[in-house]
PDB file of N, CA and C in Angstrom:
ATOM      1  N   UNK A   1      -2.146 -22.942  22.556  1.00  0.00           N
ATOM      2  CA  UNK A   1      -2.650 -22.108  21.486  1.00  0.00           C
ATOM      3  C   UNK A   1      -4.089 -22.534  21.182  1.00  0.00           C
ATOM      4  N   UNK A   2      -5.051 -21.327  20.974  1.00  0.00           N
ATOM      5  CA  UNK A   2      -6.409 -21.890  20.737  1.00  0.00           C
ATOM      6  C   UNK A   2      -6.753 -22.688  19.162  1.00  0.00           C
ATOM      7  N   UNK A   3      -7.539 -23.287  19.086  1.00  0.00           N
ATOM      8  CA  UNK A   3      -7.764 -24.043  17.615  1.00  0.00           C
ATOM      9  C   UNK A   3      -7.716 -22.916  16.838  1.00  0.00           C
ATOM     10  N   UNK A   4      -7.355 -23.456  15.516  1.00  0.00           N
ATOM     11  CA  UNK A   4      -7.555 -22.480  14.465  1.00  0.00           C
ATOM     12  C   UNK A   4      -8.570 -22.341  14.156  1.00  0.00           C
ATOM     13  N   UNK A   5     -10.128 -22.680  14.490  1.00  0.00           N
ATOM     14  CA  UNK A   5     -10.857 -22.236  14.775  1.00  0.00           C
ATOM     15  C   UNK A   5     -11.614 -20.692  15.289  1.00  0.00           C
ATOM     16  N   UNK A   6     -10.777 -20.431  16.623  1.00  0.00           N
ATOM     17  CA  UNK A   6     -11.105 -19.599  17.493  1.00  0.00           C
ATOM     18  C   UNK A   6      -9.890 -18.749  17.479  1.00  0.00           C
ATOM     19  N   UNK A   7      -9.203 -18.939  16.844  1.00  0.00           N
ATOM     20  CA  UNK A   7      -7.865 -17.236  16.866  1.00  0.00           C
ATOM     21  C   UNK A   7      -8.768 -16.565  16.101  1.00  0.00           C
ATOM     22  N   UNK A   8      -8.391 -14.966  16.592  1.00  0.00           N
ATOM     23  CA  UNK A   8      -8.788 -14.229  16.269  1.00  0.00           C
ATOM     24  C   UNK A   8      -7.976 -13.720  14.929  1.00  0.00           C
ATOM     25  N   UNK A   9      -9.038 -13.626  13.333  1.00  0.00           N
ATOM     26  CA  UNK A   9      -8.339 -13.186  12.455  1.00  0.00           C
ATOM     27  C   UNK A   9      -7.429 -11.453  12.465  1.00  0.00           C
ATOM     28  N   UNK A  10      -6.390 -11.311  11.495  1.00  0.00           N
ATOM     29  CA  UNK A  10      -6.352 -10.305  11.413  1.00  0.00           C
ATOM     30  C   UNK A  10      -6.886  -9.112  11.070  1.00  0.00           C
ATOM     31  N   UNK A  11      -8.271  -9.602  10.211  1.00  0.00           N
ATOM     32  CA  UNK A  11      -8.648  -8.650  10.085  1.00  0.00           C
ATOM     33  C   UNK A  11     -10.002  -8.257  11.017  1.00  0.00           C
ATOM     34  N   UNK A  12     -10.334  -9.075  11.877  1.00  0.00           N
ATOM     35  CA  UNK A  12     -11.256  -8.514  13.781  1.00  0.00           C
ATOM     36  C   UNK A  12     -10.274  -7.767  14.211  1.00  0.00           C
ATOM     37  N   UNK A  13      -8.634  -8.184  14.466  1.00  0.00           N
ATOM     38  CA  UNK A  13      -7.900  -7.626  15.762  1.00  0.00           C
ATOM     39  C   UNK A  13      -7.489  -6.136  14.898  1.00  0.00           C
ATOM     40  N   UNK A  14      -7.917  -5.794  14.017  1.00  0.00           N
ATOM     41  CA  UNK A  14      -8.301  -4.616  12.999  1.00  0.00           C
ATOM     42  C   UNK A  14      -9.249  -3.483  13.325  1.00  0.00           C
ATOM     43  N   UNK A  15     -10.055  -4.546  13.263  1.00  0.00           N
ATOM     44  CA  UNK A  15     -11.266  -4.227  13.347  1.00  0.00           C
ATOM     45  C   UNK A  15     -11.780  -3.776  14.782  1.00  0.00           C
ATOM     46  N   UNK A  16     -10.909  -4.578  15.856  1.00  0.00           N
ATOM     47  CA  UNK A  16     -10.813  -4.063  17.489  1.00  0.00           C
ATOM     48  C   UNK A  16     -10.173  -3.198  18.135  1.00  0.00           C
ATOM     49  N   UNK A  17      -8.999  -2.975  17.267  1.00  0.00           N
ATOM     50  CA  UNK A  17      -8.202  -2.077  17.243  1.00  0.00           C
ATOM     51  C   UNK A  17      -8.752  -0.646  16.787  1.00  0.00           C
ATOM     52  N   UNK A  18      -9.369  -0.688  15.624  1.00  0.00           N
ATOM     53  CA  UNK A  18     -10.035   0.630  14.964  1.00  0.00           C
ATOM     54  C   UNK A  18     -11.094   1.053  15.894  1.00  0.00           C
ATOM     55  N   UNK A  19     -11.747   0.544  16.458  1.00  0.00           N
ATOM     56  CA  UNK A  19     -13.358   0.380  17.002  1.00  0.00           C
ATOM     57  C   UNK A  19     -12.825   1.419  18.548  1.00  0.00           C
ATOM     58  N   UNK A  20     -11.523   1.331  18.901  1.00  0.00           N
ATOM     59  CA  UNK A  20     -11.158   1.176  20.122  1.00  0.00           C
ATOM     60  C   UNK A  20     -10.066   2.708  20.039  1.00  0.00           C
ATOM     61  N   UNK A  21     -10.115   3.009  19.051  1.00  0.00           N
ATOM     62  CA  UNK A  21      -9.444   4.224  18.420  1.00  0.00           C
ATOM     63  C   UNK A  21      -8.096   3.952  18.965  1.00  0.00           C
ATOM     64  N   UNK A  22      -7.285   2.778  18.957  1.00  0.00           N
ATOM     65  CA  UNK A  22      -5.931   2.245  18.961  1.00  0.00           C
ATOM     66  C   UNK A  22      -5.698   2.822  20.482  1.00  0.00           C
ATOM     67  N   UNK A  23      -6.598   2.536  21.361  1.00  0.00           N
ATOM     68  CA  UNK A  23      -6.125   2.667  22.836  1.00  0.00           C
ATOM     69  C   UNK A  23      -7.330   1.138  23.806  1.00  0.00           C
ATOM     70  N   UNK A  24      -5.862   1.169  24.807  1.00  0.00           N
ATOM     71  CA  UNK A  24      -6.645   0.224  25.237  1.00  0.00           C
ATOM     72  C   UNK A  24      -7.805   0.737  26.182  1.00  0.00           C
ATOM     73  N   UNK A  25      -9.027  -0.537  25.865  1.00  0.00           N
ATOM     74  CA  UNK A  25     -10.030  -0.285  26.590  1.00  0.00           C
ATOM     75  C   UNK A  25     -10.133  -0.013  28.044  1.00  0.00           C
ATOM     76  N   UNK A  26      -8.828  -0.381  28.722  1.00  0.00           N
ATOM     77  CA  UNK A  26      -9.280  -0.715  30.238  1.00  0.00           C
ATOM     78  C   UNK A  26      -8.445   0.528  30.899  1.00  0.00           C
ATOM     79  N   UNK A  27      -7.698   1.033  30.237  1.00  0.00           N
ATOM     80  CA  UNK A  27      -6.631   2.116  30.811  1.00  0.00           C
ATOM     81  C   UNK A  27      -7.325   3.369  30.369  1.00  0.00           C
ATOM     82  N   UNK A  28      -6.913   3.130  29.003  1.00  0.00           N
ATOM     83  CA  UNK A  28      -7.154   4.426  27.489  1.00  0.00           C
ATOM     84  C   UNK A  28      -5.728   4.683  27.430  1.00  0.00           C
ATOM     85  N   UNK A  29      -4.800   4.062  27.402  1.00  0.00           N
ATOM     86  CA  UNK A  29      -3.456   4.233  26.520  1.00  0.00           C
ATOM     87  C   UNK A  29      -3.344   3.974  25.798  1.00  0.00           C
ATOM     88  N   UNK A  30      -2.410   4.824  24.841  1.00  0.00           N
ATOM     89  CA  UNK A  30      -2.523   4.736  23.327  1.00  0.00           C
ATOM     90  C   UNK A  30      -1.292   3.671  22.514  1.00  0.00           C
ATOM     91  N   UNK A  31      -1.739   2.739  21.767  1.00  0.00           N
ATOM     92  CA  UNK A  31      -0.978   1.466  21.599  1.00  0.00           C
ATOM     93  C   UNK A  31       0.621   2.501  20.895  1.00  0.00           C
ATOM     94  N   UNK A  32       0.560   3.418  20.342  1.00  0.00           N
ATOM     95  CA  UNK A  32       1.716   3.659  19.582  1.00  0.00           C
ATOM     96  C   UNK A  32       2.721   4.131  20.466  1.00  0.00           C
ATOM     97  N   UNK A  33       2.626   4.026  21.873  1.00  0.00           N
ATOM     98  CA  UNK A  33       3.263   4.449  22.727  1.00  0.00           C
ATOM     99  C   UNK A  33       3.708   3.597  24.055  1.00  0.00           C
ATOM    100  N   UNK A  34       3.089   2.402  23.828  1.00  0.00           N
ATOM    101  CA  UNK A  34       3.612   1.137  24.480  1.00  0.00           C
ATOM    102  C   UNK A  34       4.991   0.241  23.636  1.00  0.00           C
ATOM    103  N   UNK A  35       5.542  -0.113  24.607  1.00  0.00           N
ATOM    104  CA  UNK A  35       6.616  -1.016  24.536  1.00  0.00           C
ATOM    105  C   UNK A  35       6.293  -2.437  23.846  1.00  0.00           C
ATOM    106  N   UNK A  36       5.342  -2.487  24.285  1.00  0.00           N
ATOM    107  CA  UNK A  36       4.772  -4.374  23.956  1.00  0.00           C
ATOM    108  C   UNK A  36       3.589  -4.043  23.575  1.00  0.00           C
ATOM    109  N   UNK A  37       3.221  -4.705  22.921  1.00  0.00           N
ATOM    110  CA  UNK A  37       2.281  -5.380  21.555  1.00  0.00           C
ATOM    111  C   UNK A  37       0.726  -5.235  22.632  1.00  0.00           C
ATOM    112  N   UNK A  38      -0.335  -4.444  21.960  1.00  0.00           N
ATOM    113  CA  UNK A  38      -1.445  -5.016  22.538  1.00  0.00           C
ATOM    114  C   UNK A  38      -2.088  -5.967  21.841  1.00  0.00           C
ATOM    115  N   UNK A  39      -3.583  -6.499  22.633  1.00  0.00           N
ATOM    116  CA  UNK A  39      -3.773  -7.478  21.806  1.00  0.00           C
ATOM    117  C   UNK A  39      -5.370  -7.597  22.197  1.00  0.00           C
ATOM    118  N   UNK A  40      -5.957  -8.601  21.692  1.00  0.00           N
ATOM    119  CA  UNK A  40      -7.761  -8.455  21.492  1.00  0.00           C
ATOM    120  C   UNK A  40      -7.812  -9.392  22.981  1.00  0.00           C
ATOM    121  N   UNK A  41      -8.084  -8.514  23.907  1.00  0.00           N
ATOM    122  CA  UNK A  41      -8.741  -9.457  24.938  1.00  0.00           C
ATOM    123  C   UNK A  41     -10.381 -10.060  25.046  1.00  0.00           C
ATOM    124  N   UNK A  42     -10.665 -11.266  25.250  1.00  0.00           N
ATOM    125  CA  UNK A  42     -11.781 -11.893  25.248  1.00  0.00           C
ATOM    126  C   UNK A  42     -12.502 -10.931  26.819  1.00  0.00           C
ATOM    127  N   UNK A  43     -13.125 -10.395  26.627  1.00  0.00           N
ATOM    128  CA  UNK A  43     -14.160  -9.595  27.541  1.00  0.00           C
ATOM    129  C   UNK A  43     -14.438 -11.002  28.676  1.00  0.00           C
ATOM    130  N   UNK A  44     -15.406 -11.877  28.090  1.00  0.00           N
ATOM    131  CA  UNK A  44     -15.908 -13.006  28.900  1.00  0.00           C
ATOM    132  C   UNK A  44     -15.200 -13.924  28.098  1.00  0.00           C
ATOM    133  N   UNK A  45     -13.952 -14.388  28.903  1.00  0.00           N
ATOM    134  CA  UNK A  45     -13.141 -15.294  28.507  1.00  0.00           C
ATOM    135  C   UNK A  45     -13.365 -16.806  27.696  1.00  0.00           C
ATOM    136  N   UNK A  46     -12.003 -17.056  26.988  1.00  0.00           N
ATOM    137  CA  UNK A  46     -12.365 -18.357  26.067  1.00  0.00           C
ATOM    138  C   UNK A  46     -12.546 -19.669  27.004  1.00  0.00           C
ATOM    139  N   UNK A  47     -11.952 -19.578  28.162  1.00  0.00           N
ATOM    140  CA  UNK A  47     -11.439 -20.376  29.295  1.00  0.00           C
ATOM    141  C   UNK A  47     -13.203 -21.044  29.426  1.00  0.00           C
ATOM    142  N   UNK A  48     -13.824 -19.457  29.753  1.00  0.00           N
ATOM    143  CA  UNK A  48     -14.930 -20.053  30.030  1.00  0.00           C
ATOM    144  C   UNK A  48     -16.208 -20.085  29.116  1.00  0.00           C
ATOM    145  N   UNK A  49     -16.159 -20.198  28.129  1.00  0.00           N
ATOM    146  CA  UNK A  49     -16.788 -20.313  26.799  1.00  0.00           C
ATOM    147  C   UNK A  49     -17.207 -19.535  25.801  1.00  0.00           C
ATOM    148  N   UNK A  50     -16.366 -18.304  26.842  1.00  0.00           N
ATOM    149  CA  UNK A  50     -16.688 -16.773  25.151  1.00  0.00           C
ATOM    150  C   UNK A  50     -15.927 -17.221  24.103  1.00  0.00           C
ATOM    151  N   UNK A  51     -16.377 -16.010  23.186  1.00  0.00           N
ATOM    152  CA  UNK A  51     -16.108 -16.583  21.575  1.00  0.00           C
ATOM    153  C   UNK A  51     -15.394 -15.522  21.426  1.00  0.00           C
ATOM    154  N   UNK A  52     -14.430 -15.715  19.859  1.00  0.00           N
ATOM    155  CA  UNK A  52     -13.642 -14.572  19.475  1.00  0.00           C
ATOM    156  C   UNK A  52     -14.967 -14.020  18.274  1.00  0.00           C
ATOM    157  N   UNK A  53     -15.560 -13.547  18.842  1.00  0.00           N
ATOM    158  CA  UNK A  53     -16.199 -12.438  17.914  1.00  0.00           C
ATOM    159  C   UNK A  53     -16.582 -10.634  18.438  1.00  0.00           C
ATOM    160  N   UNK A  54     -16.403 -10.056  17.882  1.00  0.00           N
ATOM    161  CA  UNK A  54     -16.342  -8.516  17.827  1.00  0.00           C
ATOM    162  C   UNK A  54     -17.129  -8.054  18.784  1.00  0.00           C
ATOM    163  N   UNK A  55     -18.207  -8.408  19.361  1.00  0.00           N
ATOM    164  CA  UNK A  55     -18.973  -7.806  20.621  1.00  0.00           C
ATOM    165  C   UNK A  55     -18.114  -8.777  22.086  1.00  0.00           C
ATOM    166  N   UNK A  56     -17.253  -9.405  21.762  1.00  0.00           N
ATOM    167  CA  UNK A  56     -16.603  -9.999  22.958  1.00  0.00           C
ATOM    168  C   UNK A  56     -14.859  -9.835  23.142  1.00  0.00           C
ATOM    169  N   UNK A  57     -14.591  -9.009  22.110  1.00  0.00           N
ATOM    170  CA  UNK A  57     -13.220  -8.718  22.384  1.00  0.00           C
ATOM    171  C   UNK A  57     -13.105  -7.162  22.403  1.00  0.00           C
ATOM    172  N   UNK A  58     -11.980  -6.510  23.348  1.00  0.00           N
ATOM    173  CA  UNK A  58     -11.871  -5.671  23.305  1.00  0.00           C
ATOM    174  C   UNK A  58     -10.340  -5.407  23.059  1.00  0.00           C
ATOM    175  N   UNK A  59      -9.742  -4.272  22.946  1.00  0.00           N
ATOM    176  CA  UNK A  59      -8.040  -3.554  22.715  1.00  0.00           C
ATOM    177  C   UNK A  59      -7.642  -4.059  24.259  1.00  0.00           C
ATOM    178  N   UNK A  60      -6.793  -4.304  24.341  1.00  0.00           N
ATOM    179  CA  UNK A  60      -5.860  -4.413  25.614  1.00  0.00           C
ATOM    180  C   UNK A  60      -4.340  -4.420  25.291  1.00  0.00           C
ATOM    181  N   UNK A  61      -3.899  -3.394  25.963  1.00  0.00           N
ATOM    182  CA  UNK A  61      -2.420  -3.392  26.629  1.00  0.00           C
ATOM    183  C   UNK A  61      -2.037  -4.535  27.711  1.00  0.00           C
ATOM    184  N   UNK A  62      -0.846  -4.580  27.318  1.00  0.00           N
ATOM    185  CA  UNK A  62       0.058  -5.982  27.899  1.00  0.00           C
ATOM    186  C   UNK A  62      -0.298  -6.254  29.559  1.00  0.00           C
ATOM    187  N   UNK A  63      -0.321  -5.000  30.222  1.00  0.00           N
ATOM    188  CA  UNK A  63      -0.547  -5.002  31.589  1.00  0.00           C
ATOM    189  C   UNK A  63      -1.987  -5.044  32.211  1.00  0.00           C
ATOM    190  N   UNK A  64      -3.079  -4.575  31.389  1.00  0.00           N
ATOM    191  CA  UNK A  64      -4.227  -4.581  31.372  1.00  0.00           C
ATOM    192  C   UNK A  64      -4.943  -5.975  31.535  1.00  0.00           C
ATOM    193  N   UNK A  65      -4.568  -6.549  30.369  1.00  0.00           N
ATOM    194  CA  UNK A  65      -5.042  -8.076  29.708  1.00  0.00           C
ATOM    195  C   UNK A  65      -4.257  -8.908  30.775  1.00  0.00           C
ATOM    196  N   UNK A  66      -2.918  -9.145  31.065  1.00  0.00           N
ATOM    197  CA  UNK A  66      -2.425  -9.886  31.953  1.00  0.00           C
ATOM    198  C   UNK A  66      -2.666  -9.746  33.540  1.00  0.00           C
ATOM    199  N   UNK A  67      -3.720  -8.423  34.116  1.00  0.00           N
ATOM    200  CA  UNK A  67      -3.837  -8.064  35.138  1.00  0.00           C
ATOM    201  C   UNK A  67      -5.529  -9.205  35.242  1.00  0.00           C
ATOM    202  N   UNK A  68      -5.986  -9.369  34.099  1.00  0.00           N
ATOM    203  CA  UNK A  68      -7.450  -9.392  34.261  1.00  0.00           C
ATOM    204  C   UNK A  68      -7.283 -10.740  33.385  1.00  0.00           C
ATOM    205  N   UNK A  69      -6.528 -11.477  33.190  1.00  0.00           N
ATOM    206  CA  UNK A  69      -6.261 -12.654  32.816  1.00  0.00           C
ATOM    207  C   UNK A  69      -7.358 -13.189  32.487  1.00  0.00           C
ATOM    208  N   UNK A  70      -8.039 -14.577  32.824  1.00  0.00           N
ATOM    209  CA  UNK A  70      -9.603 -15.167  33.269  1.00  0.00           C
ATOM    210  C   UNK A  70     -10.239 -14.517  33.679  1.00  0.00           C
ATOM    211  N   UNK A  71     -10.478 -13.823  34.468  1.00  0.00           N
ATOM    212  CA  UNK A  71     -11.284 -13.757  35.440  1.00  0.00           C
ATOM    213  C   UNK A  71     -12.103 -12.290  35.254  1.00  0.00           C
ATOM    214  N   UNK A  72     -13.320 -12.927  35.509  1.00  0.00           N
ATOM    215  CA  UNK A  72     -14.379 -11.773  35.028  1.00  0.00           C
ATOM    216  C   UNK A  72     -15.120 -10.855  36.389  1.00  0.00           C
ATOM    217  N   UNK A  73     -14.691 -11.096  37.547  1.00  0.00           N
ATOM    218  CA  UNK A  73     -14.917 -10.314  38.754  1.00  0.00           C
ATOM    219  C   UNK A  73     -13.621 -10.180  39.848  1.00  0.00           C
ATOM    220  N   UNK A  74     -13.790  -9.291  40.612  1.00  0.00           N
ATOM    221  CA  UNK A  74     -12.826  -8.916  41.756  1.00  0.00           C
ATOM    222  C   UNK A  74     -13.395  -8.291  42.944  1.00  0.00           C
ATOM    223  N   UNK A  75     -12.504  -8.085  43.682  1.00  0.00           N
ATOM    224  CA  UNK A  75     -12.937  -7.822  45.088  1.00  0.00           C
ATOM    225  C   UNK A  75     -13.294  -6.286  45.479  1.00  0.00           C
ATOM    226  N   UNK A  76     -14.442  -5.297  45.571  1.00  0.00           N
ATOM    227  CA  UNK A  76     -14.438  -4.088  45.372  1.00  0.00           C
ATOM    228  C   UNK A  76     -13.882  -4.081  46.879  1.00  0.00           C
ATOM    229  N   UNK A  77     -12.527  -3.277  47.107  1.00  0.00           N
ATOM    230  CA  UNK A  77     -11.725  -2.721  48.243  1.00  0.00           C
ATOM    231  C   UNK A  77     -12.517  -2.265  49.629  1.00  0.00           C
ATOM    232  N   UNK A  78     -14.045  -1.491  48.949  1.00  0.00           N
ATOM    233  CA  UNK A  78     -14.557  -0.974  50.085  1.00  0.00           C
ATOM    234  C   UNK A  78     -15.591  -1.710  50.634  1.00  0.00           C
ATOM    235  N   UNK A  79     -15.949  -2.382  50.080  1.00  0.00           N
ATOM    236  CA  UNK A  79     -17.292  -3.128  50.399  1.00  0.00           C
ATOM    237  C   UNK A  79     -17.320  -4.708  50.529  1.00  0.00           C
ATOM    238  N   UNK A  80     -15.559  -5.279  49.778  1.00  0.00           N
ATOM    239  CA  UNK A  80     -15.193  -6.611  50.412  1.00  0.00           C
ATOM    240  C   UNK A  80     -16.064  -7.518  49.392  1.00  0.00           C
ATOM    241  N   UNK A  81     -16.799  -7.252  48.341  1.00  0.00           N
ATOM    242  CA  UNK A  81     -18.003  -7.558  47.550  1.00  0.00           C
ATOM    243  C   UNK A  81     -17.285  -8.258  46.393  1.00  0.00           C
ATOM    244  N   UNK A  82     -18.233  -9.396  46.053  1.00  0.00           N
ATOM    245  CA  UNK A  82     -17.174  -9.496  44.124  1.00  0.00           C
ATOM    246  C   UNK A  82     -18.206  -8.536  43.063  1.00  0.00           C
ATOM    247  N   UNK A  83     -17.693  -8.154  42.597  1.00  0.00           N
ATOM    248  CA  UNK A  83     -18.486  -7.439  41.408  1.00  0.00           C
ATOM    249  C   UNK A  83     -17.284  -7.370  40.186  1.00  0.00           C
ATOM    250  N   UNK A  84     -18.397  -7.134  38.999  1.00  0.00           N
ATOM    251  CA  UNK A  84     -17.531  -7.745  37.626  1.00  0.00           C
ATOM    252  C   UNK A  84     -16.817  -6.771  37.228  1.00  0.00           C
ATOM    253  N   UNK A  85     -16.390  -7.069  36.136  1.00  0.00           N
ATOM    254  CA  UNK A  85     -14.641  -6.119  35.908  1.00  0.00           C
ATOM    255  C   UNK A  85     -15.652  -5.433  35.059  1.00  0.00           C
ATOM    256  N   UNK A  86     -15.097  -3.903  34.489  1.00  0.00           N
ATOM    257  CA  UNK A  86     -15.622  -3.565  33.593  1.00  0.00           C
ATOM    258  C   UNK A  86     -15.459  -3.678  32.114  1.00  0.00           C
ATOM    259  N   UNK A  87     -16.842  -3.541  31.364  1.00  0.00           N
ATOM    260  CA  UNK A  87     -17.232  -4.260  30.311  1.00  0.00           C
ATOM    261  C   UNK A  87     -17.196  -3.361  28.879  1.00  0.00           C
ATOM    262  N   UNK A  88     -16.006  -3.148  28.129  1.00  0.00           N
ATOM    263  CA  UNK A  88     -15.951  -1.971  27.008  1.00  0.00           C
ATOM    264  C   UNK A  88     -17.604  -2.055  26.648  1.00  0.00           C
ATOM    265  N   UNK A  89     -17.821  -3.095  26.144  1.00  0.00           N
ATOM    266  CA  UNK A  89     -19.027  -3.036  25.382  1.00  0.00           C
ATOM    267  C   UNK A  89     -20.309  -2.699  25.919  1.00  0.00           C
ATOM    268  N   UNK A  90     -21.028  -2.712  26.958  1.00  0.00           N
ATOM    269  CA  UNK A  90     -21.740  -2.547  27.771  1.00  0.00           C
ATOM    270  C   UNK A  90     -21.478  -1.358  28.913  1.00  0.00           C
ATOM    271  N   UNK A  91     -20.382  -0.838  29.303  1.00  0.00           N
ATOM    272  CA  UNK A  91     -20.330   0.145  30.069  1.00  0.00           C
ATOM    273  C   UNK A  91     -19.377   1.576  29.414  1.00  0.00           C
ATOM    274  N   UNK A  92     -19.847   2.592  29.959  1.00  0.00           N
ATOM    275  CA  UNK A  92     -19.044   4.065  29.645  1.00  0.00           C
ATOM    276  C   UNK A  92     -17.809   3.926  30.824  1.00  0.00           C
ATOM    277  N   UNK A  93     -16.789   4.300  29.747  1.00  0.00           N
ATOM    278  CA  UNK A  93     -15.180   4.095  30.848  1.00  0.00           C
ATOM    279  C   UNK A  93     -15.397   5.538  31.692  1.00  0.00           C
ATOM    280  N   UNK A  94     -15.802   6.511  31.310  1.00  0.00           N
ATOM    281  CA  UNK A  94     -15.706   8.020  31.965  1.00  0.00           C
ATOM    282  C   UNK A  94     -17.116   7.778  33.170  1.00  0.00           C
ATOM    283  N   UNK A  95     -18.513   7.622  32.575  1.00  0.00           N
ATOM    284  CA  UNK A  95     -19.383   7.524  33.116  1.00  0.00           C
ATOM    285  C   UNK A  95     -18.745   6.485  34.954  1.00  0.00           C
ATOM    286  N   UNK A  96     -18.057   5.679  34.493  1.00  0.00           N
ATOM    287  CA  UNK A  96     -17.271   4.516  35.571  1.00  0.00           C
ATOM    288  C   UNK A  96     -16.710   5.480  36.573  1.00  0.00           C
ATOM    289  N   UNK A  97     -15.865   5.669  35.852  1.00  0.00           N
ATOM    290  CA  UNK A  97     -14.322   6.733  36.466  1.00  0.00           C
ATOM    291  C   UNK A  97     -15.349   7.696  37.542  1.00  0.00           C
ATOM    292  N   UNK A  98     -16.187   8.671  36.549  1.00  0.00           N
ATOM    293  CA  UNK A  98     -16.761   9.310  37.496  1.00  0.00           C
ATOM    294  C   UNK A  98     -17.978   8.879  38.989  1.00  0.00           C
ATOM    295  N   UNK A  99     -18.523   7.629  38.616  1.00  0.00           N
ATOM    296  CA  UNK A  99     -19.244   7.212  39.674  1.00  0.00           C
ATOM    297  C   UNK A  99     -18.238   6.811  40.820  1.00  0.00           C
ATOM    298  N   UNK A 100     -16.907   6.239  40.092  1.00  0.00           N
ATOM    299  CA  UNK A 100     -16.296   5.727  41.221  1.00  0.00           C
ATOM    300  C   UNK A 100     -15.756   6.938  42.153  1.00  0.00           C
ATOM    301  N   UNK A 101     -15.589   8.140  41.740  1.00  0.00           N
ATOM    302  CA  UNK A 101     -14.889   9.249  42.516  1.00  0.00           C
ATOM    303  C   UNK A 101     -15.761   9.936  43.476  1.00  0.00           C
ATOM    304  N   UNK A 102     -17.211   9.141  43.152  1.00  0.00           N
ATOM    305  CA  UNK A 102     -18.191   9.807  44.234  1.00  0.00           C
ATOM    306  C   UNK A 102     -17.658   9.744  46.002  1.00  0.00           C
TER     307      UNK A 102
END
Protein backbone atom coordinates (compact mmCIF):
# COMPACT_ATOMS: atom_id res chain seq x y z
CA UNK A 1 0.00 0.00 0.00
CA UNK A 2 1.39 3.46 -0.91
CA UNK A 3 2.21 5.95 2.15
CA UNK A 4 -0.49 7.89 3.32
CA UNK A 5 1.14 10.38 1.83
CA UNK A 6 0.59 9.49 -1.82
CA UNK A 7 -3.06 7.71 -1.86
CA UNK A 8 -5.06 9.35 -3.75
CA UNK A 9 -7.80 11.39 -1.72
CA UNK A 10 -11.39 10.94 -2.24
CA UNK A 11 -12.05 13.84 -3.21
CA UNK A 12 -9.13 13.80 -6.67
CA UNK A 13 -10.56 10.15 -7.45
CA UNK A 14 -13.83 12.62 -7.71
CA UNK A 15 -12.45 14.85 -9.20
CA UNK A 16 -10.89 12.12 -11.94
CA UNK A 17 -13.77 10.55 -12.21
CA UNK A 18 -15.88 13.83 -13.07
CA UNK A 19 -13.08 15.24 -15.40
CA UNK A 20 -13.33 11.83 -17.28
CA UNK A 21 -17.20 12.02 -17.57
CA UNK A 22 -17.28 8.55 -15.44
CA UNK A 23 -15.71 6.54 -18.39
CA UNK A 24 -12.55 5.11 -18.57
CA UNK A 25 -9.85 6.93 -20.29
CA UNK A 26 -8.23 4.14 -22.21
CA UNK A 27 -11.37 2.23 -23.57
CA UNK A 28 -14.32 4.99 -23.03
CA UNK A 29 -16.50 2.58 -21.00
CA UNK A 30 -18.81 3.77 -18.87
CA UNK A 31 -18.00 2.94 -15.03
CA UNK A 32 -21.89 2.37 -14.21
CA UNK A 33 -21.79 -0.53 -16.33
CA UNK A 34 -18.74 -2.43 -15.21
CA UNK A 35 -18.66 -5.25 -12.81
CA UNK A 36 -15.55 -4.06 -10.83
CA UNK A 37 -14.66 -0.88 -9.40
CA UNK A 38 -12.60 1.58 -11.55
CA UNK A 39 -9.96 3.40 -10.23
CA UNK A 40 -7.38 6.57 -10.72
CA UNK A 41 -4.57 5.17 -12.71
CA UNK A 42 -1.11 6.96 -12.34
CA UNK A 43 -0.53 7.95 -16.19
CA UNK A 44 3.47 7.92 -15.45
CA UNK A 45 3.56 5.53 -12.75
CA UNK A 46 4.28 5.76 -8.83
CA UNK A 47 6.77 2.79 -9.36
CA UNK A 48 8.64 5.20 -11.24
CA UNK A 49 8.27 8.49 -9.52
CA UNK A 50 4.88 10.02 -10.71
CA UNK A 51 2.80 11.66 -8.24
CA UNK A 52 -0.88 11.29 -7.32
CA UNK A 53 -1.87 14.61 -8.53
CA UNK A 54 -4.70 15.50 -11.10
CA UNK A 55 -2.60 16.10 -14.34
CA UNK A 56 -1.12 12.46 -13.67
CA UNK A 57 -4.02 10.34 -12.98
CA UNK A 58 -6.50 9.30 -15.16
CA UNK A 59 -10.25 6.99 -14.86
CA UNK A 60 -9.39 3.42 -15.51
CA UNK A 61 -11.40 0.29 -15.71
CA UNK A 62 -10.18 -2.89 -14.02
CA UNK A 63 -8.89 -4.37 -17.35
CA UNK A 64 -7.44 -1.24 -18.72
CA UNK A 65 -5.24 -0.27 -15.58
CA UNK A 66 -4.21 -3.98 -15.01
CA UNK A 67 -3.35 -4.37 -18.83
CA UNK A 68 -0.97 -1.23 -18.59
CA UNK A 69 0.15 -1.94 -15.07
CA UNK A 70 3.88 -0.01 -14.84
CA UNK A 71 4.70 0.33 -17.80
CA UNK A 72 4.62 3.39 -19.87
CA UNK A 73 5.55 1.93 -23.52
CA UNK A 74 4.86 -1.21 -25.76
CA UNK A 75 5.65 -2.85 -28.76
CA UNK A 76 3.81 -1.13 -31.91
CA UNK A 77 2.77 -4.70 -33.83
CA UNK A 78 3.77 -3.19 -37.17
CA UNK A 79 6.87 -1.59 -36.89
CA UNK A 80 8.36 -3.91 -33.90
CA UNK A 81 9.15 -0.20 -32.29
CA UNK A 82 8.57 0.77 -28.43
CA UNK A 83 6.47 3.76 -28.40
CA UNK A 84 4.47 5.13 -25.33
CA UNK A 85 1.03 4.13 -24.27
CA UNK A 86 -1.40 6.72 -24.73
CA UNK A 87 -1.60 9.77 -22.61
CA UNK A 88 -5.44 11.08 -21.46
CA UNK A 89 -3.86 14.27 -20.70
CA UNK A 90 -1.74 15.14 -23.55
CA UNK A 91 -3.36 13.18 -26.39
CA UNK A 92 -7.06 13.13 -28.25
CA UNK A 93 -8.48 9.36 -27.78
CA UNK A 94 -10.57 9.86 -31.29
CA UNK A 95 -7.82 12.02 -32.98
CA UNK A 96 -5.56 8.37 -31.94
CA UNK A 97 -8.25 5.92 -33.01
CA UNK A 98 -8.42 7.74 -36.22
CA UNK A 99 -4.64 8.06 -37.14
CA UNK A 100 -4.33 4.55 -36.21
CA UNK A 101 -7.01 3.33 -38.92
CA UNK A 102 -4.96 5.07 -41.56
Amino acid sequence: MPPKSDRVSSTLRQEVASRANHRCEYCLSPDNFSPDSFTTDHIYPRFLGGKSTSDNLSWACFGCNGRKHIKTKGEDPQTHKAVSFFNPRTQNWLAQILHQSR
